[in-house]
Every structure is written in structure tokens, then in C-alpha cells.
N, C-alpha and C. Protein backbone atom coordinates (compact mmCIF):
# COMPACT_ATOMS: atom_id res chain seq x y z
N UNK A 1 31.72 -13.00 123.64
CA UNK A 1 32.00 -11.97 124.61
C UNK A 1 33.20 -12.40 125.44
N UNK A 2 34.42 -11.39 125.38
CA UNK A 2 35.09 -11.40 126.15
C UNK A 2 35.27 -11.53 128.11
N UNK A 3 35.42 -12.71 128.61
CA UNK A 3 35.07 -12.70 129.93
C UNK A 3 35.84 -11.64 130.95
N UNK A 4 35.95 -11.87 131.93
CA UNK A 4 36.88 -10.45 133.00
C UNK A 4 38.24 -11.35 133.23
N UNK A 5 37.99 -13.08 133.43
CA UNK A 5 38.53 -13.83 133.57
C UNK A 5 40.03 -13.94 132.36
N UNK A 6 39.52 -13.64 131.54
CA UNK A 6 40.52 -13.47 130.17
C UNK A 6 40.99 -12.33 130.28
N UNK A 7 40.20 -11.41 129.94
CA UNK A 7 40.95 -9.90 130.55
C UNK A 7 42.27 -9.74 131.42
N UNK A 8 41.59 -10.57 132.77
CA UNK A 8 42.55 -10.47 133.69
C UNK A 8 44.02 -11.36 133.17
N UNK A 9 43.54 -12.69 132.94
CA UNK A 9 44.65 -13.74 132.20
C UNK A 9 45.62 -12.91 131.31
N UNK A 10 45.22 -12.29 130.55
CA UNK A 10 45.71 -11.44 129.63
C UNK A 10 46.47 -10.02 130.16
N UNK A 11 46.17 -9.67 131.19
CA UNK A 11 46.80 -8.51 131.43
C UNK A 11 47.99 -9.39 132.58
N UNK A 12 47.56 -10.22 133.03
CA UNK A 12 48.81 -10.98 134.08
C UNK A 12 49.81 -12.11 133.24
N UNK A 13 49.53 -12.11 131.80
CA UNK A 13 50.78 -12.73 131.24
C UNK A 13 51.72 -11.28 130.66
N UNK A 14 50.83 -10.12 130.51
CA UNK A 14 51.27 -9.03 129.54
C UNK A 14 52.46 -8.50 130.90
N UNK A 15 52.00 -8.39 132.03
CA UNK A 15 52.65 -7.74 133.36
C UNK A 15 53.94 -8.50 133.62
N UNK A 16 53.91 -10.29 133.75
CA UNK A 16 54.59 -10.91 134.07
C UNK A 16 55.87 -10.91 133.29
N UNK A 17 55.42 -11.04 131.52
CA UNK A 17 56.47 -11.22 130.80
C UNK A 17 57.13 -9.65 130.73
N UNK A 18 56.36 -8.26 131.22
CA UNK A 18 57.57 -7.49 131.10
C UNK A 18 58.31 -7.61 132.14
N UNK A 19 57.96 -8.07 133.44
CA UNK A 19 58.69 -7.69 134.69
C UNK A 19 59.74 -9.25 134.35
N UNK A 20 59.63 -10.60 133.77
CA UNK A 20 60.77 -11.17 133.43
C UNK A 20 61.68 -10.54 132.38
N UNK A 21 61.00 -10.06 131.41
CA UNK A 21 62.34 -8.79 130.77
C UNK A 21 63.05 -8.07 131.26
N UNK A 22 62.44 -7.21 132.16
CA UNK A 22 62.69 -6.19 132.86
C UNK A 22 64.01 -6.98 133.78
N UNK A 23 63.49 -8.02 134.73
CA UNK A 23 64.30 -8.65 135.69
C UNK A 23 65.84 -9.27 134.54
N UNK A 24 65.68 -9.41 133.91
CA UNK A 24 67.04 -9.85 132.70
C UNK A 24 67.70 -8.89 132.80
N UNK A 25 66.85 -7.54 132.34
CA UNK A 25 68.07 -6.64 131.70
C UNK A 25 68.73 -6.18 132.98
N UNK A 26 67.95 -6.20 134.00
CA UNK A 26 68.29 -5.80 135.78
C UNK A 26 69.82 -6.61 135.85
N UNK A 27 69.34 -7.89 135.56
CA UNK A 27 70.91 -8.74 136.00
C UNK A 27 71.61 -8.70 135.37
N UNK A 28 71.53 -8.14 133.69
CA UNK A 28 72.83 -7.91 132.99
C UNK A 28 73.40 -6.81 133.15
N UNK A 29 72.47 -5.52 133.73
CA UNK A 29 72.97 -4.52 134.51
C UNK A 29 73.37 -4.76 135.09
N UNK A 30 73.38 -5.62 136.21
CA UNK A 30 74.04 -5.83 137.48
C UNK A 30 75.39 -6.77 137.22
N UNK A 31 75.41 -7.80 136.05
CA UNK A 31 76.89 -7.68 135.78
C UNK A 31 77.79 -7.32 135.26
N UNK A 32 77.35 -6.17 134.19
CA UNK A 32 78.15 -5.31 133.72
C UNK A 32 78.47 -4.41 134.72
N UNK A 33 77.89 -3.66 135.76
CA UNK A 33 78.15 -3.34 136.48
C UNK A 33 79.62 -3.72 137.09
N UNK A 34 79.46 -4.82 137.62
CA UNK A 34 80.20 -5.66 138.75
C UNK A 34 81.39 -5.90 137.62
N UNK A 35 81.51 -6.15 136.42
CA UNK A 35 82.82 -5.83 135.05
C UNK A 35 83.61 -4.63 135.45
N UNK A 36 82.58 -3.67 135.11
CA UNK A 36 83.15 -1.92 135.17
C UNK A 36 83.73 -1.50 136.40
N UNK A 37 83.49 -2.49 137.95
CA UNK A 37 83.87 -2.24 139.01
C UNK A 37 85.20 -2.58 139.17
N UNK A 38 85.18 -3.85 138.65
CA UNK A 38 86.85 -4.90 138.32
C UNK A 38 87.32 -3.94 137.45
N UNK A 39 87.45 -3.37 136.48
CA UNK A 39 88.02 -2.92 135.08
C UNK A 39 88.27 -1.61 136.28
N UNK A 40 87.64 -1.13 136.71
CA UNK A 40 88.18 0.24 137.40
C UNK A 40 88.92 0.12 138.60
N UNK A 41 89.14 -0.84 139.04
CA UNK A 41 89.75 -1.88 140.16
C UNK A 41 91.06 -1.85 139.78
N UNK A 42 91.10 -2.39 138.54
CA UNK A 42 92.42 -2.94 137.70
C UNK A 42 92.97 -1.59 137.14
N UNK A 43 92.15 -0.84 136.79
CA UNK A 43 92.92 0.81 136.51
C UNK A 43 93.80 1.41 137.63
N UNK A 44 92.87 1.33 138.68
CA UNK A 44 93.67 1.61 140.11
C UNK A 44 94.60 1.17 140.23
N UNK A 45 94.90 -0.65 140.28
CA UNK A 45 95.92 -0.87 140.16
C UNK A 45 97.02 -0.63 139.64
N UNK A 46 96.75 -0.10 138.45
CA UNK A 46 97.64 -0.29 136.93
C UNK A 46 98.34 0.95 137.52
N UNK A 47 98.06 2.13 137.96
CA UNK A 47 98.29 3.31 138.22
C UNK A 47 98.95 3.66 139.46
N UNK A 48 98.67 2.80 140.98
CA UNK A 48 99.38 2.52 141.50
C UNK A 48 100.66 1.75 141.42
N UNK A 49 100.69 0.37 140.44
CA UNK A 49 101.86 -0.08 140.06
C UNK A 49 102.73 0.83 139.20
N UNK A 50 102.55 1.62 138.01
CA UNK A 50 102.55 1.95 137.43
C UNK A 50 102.84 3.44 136.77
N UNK A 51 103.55 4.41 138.04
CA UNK A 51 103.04 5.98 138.10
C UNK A 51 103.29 6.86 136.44
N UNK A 52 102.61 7.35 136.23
CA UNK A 52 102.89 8.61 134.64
C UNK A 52 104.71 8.46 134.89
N UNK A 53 105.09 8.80 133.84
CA UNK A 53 106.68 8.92 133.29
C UNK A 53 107.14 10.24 133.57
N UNK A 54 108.09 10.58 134.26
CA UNK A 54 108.35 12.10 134.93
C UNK A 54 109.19 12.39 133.64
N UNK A 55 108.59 13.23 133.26
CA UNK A 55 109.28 14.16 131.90
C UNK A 55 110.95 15.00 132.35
N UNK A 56 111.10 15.41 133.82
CA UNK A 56 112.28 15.63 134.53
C UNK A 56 113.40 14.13 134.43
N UNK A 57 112.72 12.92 134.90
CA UNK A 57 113.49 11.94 134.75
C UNK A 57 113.74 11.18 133.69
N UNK A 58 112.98 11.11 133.09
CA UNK A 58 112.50 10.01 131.74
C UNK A 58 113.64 10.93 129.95
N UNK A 59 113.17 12.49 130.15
CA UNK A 59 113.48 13.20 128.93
C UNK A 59 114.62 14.43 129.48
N UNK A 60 114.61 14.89 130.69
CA UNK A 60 115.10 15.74 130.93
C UNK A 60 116.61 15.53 131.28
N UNK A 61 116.62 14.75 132.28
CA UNK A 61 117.81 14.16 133.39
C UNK A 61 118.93 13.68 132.48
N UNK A 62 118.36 12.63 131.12
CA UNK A 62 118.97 11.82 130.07
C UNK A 62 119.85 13.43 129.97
N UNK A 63 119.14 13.83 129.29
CA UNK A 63 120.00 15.68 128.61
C UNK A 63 120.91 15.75 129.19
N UNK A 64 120.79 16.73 130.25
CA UNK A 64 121.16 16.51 131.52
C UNK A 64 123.13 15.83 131.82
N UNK A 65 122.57 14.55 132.09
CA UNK A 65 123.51 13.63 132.12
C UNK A 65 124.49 13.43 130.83
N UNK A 66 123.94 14.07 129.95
CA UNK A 66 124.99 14.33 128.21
C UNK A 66 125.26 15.56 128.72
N UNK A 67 124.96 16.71 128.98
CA UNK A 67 125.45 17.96 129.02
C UNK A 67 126.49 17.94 129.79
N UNK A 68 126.04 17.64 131.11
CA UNK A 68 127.01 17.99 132.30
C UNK A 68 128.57 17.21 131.92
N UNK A 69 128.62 16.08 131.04
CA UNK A 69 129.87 16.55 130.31
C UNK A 69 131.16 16.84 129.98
N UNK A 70 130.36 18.05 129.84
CA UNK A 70 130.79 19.42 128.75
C UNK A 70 130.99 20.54 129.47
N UNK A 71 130.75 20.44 131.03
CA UNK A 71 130.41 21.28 131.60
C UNK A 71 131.61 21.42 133.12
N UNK A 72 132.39 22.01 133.86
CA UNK A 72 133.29 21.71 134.46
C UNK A 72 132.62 21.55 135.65
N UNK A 73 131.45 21.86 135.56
CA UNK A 73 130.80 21.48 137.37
C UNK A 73 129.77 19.78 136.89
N UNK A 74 130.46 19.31 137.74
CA UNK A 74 129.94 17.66 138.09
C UNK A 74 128.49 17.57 138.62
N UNK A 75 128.05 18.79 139.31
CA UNK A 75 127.23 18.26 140.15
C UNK A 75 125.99 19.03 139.84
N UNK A 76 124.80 18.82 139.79
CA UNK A 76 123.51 19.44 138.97
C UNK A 76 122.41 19.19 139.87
N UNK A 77 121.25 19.76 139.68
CA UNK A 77 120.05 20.09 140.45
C UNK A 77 118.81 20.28 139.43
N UNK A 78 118.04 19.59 139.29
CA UNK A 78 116.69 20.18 138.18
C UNK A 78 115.74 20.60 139.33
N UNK A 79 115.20 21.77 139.20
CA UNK A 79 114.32 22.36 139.88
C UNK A 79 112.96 22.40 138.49
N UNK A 80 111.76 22.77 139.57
CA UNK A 80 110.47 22.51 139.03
C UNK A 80 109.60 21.94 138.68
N UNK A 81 108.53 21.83 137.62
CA UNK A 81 108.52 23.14 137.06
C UNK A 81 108.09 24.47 137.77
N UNK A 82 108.35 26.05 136.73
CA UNK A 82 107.60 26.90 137.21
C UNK A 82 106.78 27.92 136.55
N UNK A 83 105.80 28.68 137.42
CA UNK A 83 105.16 29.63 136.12
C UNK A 83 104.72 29.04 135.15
N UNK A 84 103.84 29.79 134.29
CA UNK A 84 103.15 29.65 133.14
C UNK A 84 103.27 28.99 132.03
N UNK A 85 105.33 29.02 132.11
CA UNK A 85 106.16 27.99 130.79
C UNK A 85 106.32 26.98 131.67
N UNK A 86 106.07 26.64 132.81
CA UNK A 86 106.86 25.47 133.13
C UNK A 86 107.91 25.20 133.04
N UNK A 87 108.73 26.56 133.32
CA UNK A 87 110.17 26.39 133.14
C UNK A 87 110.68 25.39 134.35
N UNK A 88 111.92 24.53 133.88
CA UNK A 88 112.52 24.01 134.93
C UNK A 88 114.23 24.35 134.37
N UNK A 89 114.52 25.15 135.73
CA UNK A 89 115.85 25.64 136.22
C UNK A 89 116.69 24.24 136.14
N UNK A 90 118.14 24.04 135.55
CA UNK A 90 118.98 22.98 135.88
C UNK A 90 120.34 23.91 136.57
N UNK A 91 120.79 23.47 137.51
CA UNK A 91 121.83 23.99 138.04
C UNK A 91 122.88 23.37 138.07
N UNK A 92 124.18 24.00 137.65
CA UNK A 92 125.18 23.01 137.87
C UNK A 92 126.37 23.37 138.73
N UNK A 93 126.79 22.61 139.86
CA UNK A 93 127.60 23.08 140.50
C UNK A 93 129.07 22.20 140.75
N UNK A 94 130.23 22.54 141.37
CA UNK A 94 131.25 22.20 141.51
C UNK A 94 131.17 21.35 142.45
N UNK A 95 130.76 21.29 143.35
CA UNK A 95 130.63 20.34 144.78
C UNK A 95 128.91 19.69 144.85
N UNK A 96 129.42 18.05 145.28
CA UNK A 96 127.76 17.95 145.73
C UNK A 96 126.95 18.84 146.73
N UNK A 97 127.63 19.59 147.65
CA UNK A 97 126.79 20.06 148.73
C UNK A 97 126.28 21.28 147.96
N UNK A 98 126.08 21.89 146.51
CA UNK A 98 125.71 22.75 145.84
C UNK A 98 126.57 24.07 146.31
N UNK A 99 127.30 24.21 146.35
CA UNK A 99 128.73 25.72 146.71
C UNK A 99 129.37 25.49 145.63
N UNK A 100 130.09 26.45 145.53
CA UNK A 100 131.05 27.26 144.30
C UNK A 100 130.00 27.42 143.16
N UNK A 101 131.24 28.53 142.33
CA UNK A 101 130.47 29.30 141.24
C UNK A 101 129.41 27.83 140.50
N UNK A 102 128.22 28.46 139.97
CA UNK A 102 127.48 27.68 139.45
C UNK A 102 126.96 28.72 138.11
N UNK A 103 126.09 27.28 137.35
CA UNK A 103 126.09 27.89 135.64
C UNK A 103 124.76 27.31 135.91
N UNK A 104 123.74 27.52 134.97
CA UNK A 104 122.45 27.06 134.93
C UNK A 104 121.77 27.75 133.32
N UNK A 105 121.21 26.53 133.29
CA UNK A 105 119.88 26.69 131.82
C UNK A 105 118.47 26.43 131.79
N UNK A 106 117.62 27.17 131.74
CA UNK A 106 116.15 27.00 131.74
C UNK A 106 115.81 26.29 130.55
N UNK A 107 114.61 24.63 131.15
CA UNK A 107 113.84 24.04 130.22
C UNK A 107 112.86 24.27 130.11
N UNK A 108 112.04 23.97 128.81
CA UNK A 108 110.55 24.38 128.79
C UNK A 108 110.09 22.89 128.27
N UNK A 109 108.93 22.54 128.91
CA UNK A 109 108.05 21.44 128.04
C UNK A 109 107.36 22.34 127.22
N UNK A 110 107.42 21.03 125.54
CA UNK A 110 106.79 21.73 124.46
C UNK A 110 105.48 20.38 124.41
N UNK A 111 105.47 19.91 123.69
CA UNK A 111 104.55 18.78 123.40
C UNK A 111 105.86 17.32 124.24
N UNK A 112 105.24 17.42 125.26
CA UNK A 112 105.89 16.08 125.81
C UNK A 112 105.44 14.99 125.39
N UNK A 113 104.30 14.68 124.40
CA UNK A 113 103.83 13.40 124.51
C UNK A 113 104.77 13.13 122.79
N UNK A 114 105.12 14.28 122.05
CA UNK A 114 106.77 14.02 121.09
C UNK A 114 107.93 14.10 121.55
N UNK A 115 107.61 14.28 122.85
CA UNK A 115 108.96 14.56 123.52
C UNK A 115 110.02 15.96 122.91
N UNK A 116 109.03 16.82 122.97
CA UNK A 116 109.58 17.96 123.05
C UNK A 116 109.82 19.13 123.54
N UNK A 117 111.46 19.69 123.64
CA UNK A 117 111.70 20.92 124.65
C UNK A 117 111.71 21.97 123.68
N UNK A 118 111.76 22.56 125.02
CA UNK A 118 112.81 24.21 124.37
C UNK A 118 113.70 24.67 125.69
N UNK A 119 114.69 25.30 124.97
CA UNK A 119 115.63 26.31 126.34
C UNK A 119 114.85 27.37 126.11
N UNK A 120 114.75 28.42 127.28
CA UNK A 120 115.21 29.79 127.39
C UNK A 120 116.55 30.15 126.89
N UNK A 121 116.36 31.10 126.30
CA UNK A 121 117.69 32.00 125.84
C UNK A 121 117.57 33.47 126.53
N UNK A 122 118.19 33.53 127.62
CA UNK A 122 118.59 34.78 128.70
C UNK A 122 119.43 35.53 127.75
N UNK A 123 120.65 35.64 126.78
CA UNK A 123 120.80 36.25 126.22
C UNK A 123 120.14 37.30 125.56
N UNK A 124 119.04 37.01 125.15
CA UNK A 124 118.21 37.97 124.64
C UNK A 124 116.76 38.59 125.38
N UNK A 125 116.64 39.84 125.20
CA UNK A 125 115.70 40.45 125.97
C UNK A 125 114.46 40.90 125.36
N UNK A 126 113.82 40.84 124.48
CA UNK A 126 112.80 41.66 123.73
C UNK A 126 112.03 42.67 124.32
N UNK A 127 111.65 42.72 125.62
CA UNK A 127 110.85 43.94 126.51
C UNK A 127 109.74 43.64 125.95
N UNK A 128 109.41 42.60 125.52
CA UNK A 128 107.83 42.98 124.91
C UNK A 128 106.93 42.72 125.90
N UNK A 129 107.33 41.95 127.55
CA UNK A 129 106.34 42.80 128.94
C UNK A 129 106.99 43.51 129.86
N UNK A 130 106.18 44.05 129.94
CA UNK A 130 106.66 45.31 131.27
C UNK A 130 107.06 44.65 132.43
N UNK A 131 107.89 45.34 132.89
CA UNK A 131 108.87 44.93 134.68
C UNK A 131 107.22 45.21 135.31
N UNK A 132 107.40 43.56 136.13
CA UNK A 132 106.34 43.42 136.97
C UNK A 132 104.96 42.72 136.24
N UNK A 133 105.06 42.72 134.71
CA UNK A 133 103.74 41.41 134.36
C UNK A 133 104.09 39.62 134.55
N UNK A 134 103.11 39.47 134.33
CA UNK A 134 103.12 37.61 134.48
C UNK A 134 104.05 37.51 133.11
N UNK A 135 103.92 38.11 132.32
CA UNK A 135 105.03 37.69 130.73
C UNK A 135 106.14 37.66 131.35
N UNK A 136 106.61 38.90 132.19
CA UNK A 136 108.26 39.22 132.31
C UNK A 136 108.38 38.22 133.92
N UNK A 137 107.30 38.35 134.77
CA UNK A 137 107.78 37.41 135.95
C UNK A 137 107.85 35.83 135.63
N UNK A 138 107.94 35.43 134.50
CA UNK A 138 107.56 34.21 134.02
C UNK A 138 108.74 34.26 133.05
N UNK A 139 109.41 35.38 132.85
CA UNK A 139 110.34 34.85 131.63
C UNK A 139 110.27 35.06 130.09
N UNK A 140 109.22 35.35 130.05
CA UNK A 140 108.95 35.71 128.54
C UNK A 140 109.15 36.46 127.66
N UNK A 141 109.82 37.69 128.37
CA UNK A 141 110.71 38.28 127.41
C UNK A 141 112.33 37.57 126.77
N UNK A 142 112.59 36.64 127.17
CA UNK A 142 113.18 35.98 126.51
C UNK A 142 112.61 34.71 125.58
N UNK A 143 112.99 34.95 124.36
CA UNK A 143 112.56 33.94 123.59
C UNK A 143 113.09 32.14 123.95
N UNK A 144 112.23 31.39 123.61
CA UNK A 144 112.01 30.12 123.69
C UNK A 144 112.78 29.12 122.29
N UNK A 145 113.66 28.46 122.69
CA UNK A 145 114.78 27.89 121.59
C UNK A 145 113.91 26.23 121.59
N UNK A 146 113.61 26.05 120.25
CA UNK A 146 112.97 24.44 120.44
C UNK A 146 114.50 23.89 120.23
N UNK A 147 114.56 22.57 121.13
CA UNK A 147 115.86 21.67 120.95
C UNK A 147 114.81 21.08 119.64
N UNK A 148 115.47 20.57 118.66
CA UNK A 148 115.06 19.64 117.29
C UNK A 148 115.73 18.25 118.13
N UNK A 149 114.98 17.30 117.48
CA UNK A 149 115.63 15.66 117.99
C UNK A 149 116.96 15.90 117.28
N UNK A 150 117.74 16.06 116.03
CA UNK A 150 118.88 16.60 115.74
C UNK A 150 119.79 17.00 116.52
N UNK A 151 119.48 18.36 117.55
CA UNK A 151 120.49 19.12 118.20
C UNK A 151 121.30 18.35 118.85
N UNK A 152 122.77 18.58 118.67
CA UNK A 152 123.68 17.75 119.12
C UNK A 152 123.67 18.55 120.90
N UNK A 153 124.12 17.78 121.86
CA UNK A 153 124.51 18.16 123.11
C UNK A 153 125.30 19.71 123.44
N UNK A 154 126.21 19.52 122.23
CA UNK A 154 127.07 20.27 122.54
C UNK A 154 126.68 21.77 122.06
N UNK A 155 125.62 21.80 121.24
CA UNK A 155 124.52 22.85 121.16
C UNK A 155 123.67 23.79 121.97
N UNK A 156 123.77 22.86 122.82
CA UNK A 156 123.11 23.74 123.89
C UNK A 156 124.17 24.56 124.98
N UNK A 157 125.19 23.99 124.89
CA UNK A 157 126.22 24.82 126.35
C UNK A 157 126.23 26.29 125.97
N UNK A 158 125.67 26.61 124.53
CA UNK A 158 125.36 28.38 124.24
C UNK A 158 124.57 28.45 125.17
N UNK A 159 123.34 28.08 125.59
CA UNK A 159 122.69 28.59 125.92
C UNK A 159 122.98 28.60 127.91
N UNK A 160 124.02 27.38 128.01
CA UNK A 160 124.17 27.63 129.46
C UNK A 160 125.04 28.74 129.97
N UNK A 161 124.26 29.67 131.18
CA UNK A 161 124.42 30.69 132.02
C UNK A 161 125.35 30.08 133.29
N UNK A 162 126.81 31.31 132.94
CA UNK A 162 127.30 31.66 134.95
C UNK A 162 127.01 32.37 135.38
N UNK A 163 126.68 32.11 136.67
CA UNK A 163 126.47 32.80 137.74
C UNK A 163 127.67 34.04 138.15
């Protein structure tokens, strides 16, 4: 016959050894934890040292700085982005203080992470939205020109607009 004494023995090694399991996996929780705190510590950092690559400075400006050139105004402005394409306006003007006649070409981000654009082409109009929708206040009746890694510089001054 089983005594109460054993019983009990038996249920206080069965209790003990889960709560020392239990207490293990607690502290390897608790330093994986205290890992994932550092590792997200060090992300912070990385990101403060570190800011995303401005697609204006990094892919755009380069252009930019080949176009202008070609172009009789010295002095330029990238605005944006805006609207729905994310168009960004480049302006180019004769004087740094931005006066005299000026010319300008709309960029579009396509897949930036291939590093790819497109111009607007203002030349052409399609009407396919009505005066006053988000298509036409956004630009979209003009079609979207992908630059190819190919396109030479001097390719694009078609598409640059005077004022």
C-alpha cells in the first residue's frame, strides 16, 4: 500500500522539477529578451547613423547635374515629391536667386529600389480625365516616358519645358 507520505514525495518532486524547467526557460526568456533589446538598440542606431538614401539626391540630382549642361540656365531647384505620381518638378533658372525666364521637367519614381524613372511628357495631352479629377490635377493626362539605364542625357532636353 501506497503511503500519503510517498504520494506527497511524489507529487513535490513532480511540482519542483516543473517549476525548475519552467524557471530555465523563464531565464532564457529573459535573455533573449535582453538580445532583442540590444539588436533593436543597434537598429536605432544604425538608422540614426545611417538615414534611407534620398532618391532626389542619390538618383535624381546626379541627372540633374548631367542635364543642366545642356541647358543655358545654371541654376536648378528639385521640388517634391507631389500627388499621386510623385511627381518632382526640376526647375531651371538663369540666376541663383531663381529670376529670369525658366525651363522645367517633371520626374516620376518608378521602382526606385532598380532605380527607376520616368519624365512627364507635357507635350502630349490625351484628355482621358476630366478638368478638375485627381487623374488631370495630378497630371495624368499626360503620358509617363520611362528613362531606360541606356537613355543618353541629351535625350531628355525633349522633354524639357519654357516657361
Amino acid at each position: 500500500m501506497v503511503t500519503i507520505d510517498e504520494i506527497s514525495t511524489n507529487w513535490c518532486n513532480l511540482y519542483h522539477d516543473y517549476k525548475d524547467k519552467e524557471d530555465k526557460l523563464d531565464r532564457r526568456i529573459d535573455q533573449l529578451e535582453s538580445l532583442l533589446a540590444k539588436a533593436k538598440e543597434r537598429k536605432r542606431n544604425f538608422y540614426r547613423k545611417n538615414p534611407f538614401p534620398s532618391w532626389h539626391e542619390h538618383l535624381l540630382k546626379p541627372i540633374i547635374e548631367e542635364l543642366v549642361k545642356f541647358i543655358p540656365c545654371h541654376h536648378y531647384r528639385i521640388s517634391g515629391p507631389f500627388g499621386i505620381c510623385s511627381e518632382s518638378p526640376v526647375f531651371f533658372y538663369q540666376d541663383a536667386e531663381g529670376k529670369g525666364n525658366y525651363k522645367y521637367i517633371f520626374f516620376l519614381p518608378l521602382d526606385l529600389q532598380k532605380g527607376e524613372l520616368a519624365i512627364r511628357d507635357y507635350s502630349i495631352d490625351t484628355k482621358e480625365f476630366s478638368k478638375g479629377t485627381i487623374g488631370e490635377i495630378n497630371g495624368m493626362n499626360h503620358p509617363s516616358i520611362d528613362i531606360s539605364k541606356d537613355t543618353n542625357i541629351e535625350d531628355l532636353l525633349k522633354y524639357v519645358i519654357s516657361y
